[in-house]
PDB file of N, CA and C in Angstrom:
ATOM      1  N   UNK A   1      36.270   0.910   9.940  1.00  0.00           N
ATOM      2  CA  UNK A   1      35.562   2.008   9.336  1.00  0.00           C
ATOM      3  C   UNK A   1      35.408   3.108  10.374  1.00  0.00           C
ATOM      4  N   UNK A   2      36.004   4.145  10.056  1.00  0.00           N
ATOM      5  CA  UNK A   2      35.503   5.586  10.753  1.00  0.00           C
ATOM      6  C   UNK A   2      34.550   6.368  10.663  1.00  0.00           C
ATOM      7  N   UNK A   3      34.114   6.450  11.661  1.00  0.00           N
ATOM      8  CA  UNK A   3      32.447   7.299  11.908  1.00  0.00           C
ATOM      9  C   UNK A   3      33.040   9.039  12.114  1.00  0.00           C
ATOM     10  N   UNK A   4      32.611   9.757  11.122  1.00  0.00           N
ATOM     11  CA  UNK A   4      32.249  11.333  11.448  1.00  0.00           C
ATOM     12  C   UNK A   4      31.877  11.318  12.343  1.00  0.00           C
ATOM     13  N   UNK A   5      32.442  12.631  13.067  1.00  0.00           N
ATOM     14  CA  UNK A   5      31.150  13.295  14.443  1.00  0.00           C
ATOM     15  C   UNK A   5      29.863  13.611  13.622  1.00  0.00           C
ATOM     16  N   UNK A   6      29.082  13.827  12.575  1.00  0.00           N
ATOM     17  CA  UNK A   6      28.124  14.186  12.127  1.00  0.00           C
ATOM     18  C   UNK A   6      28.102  12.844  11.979  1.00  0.00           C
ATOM     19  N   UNK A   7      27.970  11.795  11.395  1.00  0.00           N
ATOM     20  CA  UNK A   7      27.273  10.625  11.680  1.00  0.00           C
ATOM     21  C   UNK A   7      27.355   9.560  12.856  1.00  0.00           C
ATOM     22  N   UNK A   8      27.979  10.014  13.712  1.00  0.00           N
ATOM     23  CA  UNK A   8      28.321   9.262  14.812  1.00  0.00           C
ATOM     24  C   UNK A   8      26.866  10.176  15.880  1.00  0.00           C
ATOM     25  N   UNK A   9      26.693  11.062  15.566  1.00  0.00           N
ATOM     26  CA  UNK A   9      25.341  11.682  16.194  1.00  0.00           C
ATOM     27  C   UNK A   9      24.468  11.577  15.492  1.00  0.00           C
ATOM     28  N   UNK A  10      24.398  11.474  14.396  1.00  0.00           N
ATOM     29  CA  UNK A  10      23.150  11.077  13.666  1.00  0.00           C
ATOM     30  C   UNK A  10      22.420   9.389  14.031  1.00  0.00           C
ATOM     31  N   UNK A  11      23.769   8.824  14.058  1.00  0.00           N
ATOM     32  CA  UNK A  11      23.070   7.478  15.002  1.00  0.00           C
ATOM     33  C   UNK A  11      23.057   7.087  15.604  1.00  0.00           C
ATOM     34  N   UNK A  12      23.481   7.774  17.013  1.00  0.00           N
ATOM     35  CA  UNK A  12      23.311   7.826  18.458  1.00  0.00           C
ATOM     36  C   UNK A  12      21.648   8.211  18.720  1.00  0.00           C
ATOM     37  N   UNK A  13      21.571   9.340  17.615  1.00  0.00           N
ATOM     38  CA  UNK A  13      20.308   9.859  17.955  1.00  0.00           C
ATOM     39  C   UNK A  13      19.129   9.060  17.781  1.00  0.00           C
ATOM     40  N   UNK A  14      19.535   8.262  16.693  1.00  0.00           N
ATOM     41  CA  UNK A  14      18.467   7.282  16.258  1.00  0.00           C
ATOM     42  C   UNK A  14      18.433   6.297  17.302  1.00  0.00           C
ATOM     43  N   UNK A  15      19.441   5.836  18.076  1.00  0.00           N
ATOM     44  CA  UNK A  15      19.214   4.723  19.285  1.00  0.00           C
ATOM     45  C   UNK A  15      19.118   3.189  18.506  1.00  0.00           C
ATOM     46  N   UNK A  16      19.615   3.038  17.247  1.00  0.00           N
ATOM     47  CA  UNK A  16      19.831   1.576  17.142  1.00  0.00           C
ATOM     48  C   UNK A  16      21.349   1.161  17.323  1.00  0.00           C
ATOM     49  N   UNK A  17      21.689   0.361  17.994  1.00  0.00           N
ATOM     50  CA  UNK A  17      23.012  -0.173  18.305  1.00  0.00           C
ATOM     51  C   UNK A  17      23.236  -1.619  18.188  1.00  0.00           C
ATOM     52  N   UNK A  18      24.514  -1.769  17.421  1.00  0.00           N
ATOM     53  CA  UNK A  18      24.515  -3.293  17.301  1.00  0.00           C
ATOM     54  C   UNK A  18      25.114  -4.026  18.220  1.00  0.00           C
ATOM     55  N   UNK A  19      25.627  -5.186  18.424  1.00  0.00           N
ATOM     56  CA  UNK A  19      25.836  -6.186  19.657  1.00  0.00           C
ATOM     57  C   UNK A  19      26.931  -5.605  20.207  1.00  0.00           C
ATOM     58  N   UNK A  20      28.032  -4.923  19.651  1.00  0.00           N
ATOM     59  CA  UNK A  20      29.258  -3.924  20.293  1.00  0.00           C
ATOM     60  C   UNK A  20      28.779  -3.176  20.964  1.00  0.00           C
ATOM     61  N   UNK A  21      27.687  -2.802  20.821  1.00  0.00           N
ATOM     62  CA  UNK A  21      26.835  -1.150  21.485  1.00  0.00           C
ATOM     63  C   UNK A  21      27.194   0.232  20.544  1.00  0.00           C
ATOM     64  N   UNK A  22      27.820  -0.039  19.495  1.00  0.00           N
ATOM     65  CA  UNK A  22      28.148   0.898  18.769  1.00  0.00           C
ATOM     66  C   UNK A  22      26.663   1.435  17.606  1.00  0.00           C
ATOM     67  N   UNK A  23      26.917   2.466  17.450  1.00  0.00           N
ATOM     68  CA  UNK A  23      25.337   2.906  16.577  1.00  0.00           C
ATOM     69  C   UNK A  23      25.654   2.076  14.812  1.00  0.00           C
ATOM     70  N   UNK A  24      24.500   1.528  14.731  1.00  0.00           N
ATOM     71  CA  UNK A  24      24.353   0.597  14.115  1.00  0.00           C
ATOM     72  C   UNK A  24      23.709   1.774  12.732  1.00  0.00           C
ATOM     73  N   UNK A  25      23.959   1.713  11.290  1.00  0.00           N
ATOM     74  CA  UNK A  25      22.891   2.677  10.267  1.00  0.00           C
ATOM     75  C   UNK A  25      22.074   2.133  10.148  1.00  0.00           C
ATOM     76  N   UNK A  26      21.097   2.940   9.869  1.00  0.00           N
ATOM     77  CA  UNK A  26      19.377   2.101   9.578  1.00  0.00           C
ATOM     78  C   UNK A  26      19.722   2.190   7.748  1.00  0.00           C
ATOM     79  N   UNK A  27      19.161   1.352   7.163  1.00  0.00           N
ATOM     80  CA  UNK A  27      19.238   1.368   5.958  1.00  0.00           C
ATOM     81  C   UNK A  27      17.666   1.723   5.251  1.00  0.00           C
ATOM     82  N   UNK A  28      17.672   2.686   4.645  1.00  0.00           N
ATOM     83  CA  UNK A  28      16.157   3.558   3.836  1.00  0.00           C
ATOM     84  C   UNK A  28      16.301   2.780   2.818  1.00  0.00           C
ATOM     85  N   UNK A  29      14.737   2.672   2.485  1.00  0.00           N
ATOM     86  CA  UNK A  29      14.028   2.643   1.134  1.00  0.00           C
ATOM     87  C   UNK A  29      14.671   3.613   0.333  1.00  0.00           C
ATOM     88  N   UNK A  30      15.353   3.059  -0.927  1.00  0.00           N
ATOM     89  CA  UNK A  30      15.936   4.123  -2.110  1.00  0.00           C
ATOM     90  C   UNK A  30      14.738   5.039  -2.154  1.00  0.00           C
ATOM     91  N   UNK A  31      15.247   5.887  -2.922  1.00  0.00           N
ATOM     92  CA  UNK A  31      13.889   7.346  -2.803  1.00  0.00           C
ATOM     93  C   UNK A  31      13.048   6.789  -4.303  1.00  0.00           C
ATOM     94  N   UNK A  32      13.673   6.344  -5.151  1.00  0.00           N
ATOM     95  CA  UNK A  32      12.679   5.753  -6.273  1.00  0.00           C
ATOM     96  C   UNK A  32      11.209   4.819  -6.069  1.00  0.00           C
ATOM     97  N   UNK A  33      12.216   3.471  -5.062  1.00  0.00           N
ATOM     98  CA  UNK A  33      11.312   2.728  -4.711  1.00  0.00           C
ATOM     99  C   UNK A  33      10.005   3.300  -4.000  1.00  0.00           C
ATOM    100  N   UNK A  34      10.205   3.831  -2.918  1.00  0.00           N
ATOM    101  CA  UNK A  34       9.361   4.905  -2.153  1.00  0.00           C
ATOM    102  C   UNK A  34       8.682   5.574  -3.092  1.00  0.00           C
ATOM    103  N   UNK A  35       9.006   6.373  -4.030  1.00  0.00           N
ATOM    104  CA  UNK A  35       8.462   7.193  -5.034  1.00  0.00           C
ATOM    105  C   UNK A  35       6.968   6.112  -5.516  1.00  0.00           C
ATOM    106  N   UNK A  36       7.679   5.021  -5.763  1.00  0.00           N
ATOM    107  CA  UNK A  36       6.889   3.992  -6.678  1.00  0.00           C
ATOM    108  C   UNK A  36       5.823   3.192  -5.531  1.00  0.00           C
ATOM    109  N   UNK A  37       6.146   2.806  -4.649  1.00  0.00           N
ATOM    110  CA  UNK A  37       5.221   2.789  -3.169  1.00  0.00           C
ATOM    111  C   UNK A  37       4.352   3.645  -3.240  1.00  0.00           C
ATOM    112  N   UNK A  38       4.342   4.910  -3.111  1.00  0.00           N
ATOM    113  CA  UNK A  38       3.526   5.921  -2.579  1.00  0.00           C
ATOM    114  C   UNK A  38       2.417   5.858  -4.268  1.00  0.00           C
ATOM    115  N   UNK A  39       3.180   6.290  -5.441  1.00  0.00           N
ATOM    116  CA  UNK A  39       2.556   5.414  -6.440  1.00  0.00           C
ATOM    117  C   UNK A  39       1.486   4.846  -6.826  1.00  0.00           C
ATOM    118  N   UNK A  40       1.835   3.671  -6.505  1.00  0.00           N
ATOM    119  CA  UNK A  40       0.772   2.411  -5.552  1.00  0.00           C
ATOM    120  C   UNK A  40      -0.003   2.204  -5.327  1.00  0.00           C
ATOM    121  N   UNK A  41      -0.079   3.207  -4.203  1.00  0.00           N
ATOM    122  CA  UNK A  41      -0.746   3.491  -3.230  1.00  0.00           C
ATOM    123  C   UNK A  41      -2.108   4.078  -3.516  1.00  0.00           C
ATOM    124  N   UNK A  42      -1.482   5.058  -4.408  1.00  0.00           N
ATOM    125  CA  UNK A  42      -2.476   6.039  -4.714  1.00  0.00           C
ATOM    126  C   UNK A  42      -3.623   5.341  -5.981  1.00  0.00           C
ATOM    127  N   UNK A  43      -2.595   4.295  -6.751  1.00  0.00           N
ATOM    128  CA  UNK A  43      -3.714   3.700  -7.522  1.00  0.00           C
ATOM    129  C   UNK A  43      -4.459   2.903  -7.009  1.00  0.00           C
ATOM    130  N   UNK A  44      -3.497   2.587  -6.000  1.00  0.00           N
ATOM    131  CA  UNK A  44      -4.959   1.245  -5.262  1.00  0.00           C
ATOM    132  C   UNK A  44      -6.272   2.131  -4.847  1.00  0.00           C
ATOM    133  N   UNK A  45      -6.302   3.479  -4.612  1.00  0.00           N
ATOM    134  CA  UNK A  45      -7.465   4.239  -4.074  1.00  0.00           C
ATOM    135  C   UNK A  45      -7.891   4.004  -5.043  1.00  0.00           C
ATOM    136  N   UNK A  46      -7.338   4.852  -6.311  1.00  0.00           N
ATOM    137  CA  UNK A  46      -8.542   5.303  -7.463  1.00  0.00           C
ATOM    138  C   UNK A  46      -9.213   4.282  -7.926  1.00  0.00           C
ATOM    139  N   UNK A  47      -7.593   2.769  -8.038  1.00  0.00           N
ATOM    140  CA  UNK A  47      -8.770   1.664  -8.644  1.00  0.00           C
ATOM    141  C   UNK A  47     -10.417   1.366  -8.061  1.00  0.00           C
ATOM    142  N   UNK A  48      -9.492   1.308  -6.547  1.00  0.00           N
ATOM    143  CA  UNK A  48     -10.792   0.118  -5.187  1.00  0.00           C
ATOM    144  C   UNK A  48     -11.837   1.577  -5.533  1.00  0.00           C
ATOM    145  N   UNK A  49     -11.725   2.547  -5.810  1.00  0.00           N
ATOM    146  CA  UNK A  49     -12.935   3.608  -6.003  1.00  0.00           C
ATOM    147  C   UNK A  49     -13.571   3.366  -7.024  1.00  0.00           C
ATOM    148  N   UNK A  50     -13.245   3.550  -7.925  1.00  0.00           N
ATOM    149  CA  UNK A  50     -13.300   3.457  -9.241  1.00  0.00           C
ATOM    150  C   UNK A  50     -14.188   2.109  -9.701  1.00  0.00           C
ATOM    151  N   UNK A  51     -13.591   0.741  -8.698  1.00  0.00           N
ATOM    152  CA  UNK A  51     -14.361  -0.562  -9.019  1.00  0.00           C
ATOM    153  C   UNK A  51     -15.266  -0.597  -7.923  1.00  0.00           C
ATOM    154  N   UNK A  52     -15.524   0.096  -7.494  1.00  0.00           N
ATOM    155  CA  UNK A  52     -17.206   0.272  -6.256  1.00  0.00           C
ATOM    156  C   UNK A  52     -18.306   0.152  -7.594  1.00  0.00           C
ATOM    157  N   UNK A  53     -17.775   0.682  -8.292  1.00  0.00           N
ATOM    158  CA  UNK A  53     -19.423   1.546 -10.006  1.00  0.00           C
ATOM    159  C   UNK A  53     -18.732   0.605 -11.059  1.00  0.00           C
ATOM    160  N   UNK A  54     -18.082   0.079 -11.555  1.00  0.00           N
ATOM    161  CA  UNK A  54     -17.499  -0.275 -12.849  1.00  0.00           C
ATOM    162  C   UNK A  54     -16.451  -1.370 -12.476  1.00  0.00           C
ATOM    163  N   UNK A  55     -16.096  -2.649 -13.227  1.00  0.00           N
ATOM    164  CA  UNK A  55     -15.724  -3.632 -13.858  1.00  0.00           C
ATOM    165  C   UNK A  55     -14.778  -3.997 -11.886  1.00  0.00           C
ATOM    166  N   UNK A  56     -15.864  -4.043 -11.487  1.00  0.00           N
ATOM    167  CA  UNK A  56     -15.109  -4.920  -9.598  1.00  0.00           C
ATOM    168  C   UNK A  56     -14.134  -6.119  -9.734  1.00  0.00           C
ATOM    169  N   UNK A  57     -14.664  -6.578 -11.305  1.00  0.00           N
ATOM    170  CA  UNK A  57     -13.807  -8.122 -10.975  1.00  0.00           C
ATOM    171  C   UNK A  57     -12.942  -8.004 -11.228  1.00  0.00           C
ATOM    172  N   UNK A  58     -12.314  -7.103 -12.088  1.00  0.00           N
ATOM    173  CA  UNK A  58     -10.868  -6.387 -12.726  1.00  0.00           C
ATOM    174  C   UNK A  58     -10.138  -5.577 -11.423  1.00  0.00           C
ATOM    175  N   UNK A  59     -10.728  -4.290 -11.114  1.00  0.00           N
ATOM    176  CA  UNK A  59     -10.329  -3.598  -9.975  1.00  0.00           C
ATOM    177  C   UNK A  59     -10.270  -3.963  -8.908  1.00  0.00           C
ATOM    178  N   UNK A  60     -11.090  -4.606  -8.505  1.00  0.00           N
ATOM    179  CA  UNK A  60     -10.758  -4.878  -6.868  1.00  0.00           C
ATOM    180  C   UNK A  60      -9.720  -5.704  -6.276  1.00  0.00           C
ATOM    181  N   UNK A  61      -9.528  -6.759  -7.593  1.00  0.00           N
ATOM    182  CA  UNK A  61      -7.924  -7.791  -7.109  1.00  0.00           C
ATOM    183  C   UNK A  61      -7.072  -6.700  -7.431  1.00  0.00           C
ATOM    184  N   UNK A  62      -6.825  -5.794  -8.329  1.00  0.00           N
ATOM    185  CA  UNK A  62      -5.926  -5.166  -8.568  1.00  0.00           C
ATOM    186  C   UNK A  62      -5.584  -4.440  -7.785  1.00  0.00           C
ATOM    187  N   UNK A  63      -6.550  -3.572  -7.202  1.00  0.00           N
ATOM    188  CA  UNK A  63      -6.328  -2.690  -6.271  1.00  0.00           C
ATOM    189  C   UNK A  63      -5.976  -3.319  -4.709  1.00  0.00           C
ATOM    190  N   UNK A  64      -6.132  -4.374  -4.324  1.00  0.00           N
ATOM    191  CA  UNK A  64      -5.493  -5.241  -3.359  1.00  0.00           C
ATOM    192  C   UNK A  64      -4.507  -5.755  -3.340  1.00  0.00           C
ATOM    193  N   UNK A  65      -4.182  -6.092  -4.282  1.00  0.00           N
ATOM    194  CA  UNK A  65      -2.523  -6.093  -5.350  1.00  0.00           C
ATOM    195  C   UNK A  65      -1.776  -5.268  -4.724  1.00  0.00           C
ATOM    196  N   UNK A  66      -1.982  -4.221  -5.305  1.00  0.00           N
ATOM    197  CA  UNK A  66      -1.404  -2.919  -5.476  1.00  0.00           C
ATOM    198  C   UNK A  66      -1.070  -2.041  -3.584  1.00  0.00           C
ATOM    199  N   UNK A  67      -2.163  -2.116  -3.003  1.00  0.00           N
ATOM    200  CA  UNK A  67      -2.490  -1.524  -1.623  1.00  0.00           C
ATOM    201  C   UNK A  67      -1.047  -2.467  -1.082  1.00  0.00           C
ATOM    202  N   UNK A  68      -1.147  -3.737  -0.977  1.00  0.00           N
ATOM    203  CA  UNK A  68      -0.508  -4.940  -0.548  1.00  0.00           C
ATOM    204  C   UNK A  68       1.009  -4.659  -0.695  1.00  0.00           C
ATOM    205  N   UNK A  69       1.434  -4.469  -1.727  1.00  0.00           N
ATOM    206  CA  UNK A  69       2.926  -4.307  -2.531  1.00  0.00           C
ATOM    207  C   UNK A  69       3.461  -3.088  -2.103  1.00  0.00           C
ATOM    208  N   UNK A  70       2.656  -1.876  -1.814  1.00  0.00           N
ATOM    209  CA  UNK A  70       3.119  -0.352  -1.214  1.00  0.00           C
ATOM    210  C   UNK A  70       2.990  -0.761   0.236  1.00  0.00           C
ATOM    211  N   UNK A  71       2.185  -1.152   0.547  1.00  0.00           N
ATOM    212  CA  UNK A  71       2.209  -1.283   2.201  1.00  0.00           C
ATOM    213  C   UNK A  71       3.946  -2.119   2.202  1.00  0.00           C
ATOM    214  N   UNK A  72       3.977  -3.261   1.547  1.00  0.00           N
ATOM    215  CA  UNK A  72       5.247  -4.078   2.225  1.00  0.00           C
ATOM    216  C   UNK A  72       6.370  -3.195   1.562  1.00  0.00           C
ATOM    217  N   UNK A  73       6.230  -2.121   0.732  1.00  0.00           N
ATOM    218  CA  UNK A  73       7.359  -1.382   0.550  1.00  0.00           C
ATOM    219  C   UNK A  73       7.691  -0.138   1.261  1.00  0.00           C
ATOM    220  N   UNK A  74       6.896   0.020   1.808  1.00  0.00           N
ATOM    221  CA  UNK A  74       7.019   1.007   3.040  1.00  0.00           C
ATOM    222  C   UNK A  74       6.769   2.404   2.903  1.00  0.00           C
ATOM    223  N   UNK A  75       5.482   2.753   2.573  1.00  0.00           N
ATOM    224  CA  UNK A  75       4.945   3.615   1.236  1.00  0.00           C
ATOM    225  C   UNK A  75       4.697   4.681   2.802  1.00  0.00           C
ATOM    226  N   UNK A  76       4.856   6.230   2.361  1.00  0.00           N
ATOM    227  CA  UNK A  76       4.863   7.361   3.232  1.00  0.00           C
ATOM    228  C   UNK A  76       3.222   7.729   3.193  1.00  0.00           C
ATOM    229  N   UNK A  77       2.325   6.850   1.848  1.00  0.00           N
ATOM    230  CA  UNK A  77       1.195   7.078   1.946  1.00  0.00           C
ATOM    231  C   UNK A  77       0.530   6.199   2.311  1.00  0.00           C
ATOM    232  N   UNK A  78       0.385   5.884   4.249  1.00  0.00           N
ATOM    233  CA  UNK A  78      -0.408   4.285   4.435  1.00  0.00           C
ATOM    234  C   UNK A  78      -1.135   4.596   4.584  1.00  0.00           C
ATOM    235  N   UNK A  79      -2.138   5.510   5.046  1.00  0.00           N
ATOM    236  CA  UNK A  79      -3.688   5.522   4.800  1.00  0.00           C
ATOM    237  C   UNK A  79      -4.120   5.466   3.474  1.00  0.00           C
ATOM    238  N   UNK A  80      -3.348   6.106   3.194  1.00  0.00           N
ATOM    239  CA  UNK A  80      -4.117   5.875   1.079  1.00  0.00           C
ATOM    240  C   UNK A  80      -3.794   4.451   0.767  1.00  0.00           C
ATOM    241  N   UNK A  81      -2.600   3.832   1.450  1.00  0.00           N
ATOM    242  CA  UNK A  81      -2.487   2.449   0.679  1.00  0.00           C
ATOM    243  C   UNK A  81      -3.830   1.605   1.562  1.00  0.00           C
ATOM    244  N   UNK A  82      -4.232   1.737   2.765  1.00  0.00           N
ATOM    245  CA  UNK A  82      -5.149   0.947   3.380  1.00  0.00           C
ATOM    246  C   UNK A  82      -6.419   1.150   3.209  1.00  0.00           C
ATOM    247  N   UNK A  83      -6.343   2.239   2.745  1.00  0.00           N
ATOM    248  CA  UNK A  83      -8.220   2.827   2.152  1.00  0.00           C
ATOM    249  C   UNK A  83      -8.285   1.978   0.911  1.00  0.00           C
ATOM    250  N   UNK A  84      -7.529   1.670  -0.109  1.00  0.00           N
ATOM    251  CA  UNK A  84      -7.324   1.079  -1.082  1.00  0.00           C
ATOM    252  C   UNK A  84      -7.231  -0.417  -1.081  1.00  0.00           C
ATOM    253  N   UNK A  85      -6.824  -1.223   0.478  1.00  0.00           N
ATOM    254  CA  UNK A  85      -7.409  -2.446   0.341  1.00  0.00           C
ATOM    255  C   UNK A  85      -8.352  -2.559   1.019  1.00  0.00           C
ATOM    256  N   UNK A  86      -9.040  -1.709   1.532  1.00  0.00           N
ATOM    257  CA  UNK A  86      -9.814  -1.643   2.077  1.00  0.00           C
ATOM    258  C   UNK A  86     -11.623  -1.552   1.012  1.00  0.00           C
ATOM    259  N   UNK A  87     -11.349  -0.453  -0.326  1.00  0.00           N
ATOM    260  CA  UNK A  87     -11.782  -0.420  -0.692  1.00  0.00           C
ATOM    261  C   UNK A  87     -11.873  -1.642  -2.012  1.00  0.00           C
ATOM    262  N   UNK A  88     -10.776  -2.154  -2.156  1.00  0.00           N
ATOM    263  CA  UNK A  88     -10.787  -3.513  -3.342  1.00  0.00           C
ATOM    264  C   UNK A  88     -11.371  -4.792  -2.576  1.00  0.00           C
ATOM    265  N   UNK A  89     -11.146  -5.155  -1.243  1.00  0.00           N
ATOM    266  CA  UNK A  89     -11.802  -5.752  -0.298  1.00  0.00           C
ATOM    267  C   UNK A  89     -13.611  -5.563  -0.856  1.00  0.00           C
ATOM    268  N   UNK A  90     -13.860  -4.474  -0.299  1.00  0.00           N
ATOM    269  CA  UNK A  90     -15.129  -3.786  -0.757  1.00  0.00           C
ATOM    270  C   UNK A  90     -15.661  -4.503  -2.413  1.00  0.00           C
ATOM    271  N   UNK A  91     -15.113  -4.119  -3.157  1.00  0.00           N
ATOM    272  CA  UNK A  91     -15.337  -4.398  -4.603  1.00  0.00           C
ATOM    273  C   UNK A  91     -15.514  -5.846  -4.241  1.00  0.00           C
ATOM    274  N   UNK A  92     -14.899  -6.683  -4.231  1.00  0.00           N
ATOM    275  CA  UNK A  92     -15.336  -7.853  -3.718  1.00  0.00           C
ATOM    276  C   UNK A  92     -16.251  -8.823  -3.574  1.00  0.00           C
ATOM    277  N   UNK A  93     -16.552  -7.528  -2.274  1.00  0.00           N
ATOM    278  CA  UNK A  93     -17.861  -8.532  -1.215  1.00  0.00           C
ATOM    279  C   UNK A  93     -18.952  -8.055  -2.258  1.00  0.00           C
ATOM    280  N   UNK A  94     -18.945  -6.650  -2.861  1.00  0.00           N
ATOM    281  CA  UNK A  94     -19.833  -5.954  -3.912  1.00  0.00           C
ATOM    282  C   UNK A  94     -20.072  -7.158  -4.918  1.00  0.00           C
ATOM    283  N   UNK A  95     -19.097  -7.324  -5.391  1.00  0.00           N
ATOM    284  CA  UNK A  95     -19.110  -8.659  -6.877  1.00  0.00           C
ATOM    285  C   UNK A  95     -20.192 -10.003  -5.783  1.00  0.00           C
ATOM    286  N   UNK A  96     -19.821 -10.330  -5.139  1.00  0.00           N
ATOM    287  CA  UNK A  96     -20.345 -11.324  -4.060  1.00  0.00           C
ATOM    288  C   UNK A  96     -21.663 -11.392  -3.884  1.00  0.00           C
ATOM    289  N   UNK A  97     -22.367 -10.283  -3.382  1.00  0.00           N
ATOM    290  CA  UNK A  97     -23.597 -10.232  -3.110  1.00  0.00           C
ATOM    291  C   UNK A  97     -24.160  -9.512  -4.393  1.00  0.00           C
ATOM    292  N   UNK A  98     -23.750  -9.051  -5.155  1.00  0.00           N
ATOM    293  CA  UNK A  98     -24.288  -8.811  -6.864  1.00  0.00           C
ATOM    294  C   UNK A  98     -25.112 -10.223  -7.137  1.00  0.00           C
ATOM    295  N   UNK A  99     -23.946 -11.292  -7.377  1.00  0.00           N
ATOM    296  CA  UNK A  99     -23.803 -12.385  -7.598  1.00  0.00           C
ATOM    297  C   UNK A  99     -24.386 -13.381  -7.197  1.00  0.00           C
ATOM    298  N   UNK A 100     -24.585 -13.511  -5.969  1.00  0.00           N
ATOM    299  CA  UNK A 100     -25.503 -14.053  -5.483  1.00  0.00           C
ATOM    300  C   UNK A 100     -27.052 -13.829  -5.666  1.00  0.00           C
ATOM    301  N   UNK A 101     -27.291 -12.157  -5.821  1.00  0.00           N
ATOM    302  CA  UNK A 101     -28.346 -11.738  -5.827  1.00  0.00           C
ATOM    303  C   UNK A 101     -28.963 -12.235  -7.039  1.00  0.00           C
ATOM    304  N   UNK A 102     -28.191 -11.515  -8.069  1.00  0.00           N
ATOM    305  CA  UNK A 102     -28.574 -11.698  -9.557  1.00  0.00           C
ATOM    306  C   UNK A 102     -28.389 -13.074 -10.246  1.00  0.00           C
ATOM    307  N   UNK A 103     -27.515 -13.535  -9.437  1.00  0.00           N
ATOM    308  CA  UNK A 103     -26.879 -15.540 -10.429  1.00  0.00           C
ATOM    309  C   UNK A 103     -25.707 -14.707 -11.525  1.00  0.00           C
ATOM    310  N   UNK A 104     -25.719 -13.677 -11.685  1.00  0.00           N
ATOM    311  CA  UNK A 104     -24.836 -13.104 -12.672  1.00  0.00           C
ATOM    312  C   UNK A 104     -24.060 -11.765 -12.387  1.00  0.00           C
ATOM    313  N   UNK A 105     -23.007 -11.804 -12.918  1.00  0.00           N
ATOM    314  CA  UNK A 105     -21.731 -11.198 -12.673  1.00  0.00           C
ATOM    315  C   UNK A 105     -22.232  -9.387 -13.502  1.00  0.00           C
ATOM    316  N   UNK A 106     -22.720  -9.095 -14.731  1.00  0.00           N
ATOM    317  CA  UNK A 106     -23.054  -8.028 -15.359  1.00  0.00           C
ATOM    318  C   UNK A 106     -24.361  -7.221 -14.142  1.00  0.00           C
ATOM    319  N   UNK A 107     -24.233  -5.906 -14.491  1.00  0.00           N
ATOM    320  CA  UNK A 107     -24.820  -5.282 -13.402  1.00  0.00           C
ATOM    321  C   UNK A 107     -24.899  -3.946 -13.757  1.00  0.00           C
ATOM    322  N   UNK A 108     -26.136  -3.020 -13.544  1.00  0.00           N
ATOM    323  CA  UNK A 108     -26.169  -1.470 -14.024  1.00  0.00           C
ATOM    324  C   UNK A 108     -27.477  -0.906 -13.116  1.00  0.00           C
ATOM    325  N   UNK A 109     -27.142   0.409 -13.093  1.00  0.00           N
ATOM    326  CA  UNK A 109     -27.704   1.111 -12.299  1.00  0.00           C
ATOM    327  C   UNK A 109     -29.544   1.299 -12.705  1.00  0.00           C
ATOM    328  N   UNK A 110     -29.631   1.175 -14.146  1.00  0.00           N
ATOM    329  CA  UNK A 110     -31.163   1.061 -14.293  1.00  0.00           C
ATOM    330  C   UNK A 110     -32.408   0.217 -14.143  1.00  0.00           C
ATOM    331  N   UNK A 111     -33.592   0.432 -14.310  1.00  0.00           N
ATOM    332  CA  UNK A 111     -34.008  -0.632 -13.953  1.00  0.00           C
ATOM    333  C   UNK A 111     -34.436  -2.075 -14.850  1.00  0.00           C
TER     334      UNK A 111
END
């Protein structure tokens, strides 16, 4: 296989080389998948937000799910994917000490 001078510098530049020493291609995330990562990502926020006030036992696995699956897909949005297990984490420990507190899982802001 013949390497272009435009890709023969494109992966020199990158500095991965395989056991020949020759520049080795890095292989990308299709742009869909990525698309669908970043995605993800973004629902794991709204969920793990979203289940801080409303239905934790639904949202918070989901949104840890979700954070989990964009992170291992290699999502361009990792703070949004880690705020998001970060925040379904949260929902959680929330359901947890609800639960403990009350003996019961239902829960509202009045008195």
């Amino acid at each position: 296989m013949q390497l272009t001078a435009t890709t023969r510098n494109a992966l020199t530049k990158s500095g991965v080389r395989n056991r020949s020493g020759r520049p080795e291609a890095r292989h990308e995330a299709r742009p869909e998948a990525r698309r669908d990562a970043d995605d993800m990502a973004v629902a794991a926020f709204v969920l793990g937000l979203v289940g801080l006030l409303v239905m934790n036992i639904l949202l918070g696995p989901t949104a840890v799910v979700l954070a989990g699956i964009s992170l291992w897909r290699g999502t361009a949005r990792r703070g949004r994917a880690l705020l998001g297990l970060a925040l379904g984490i949260a929902d959680l420990a929330v359901l947890a000490v609800l639960v403990t507190a009350n003996g019961t899982v239902v829960w509202g802001f009045g008195g």
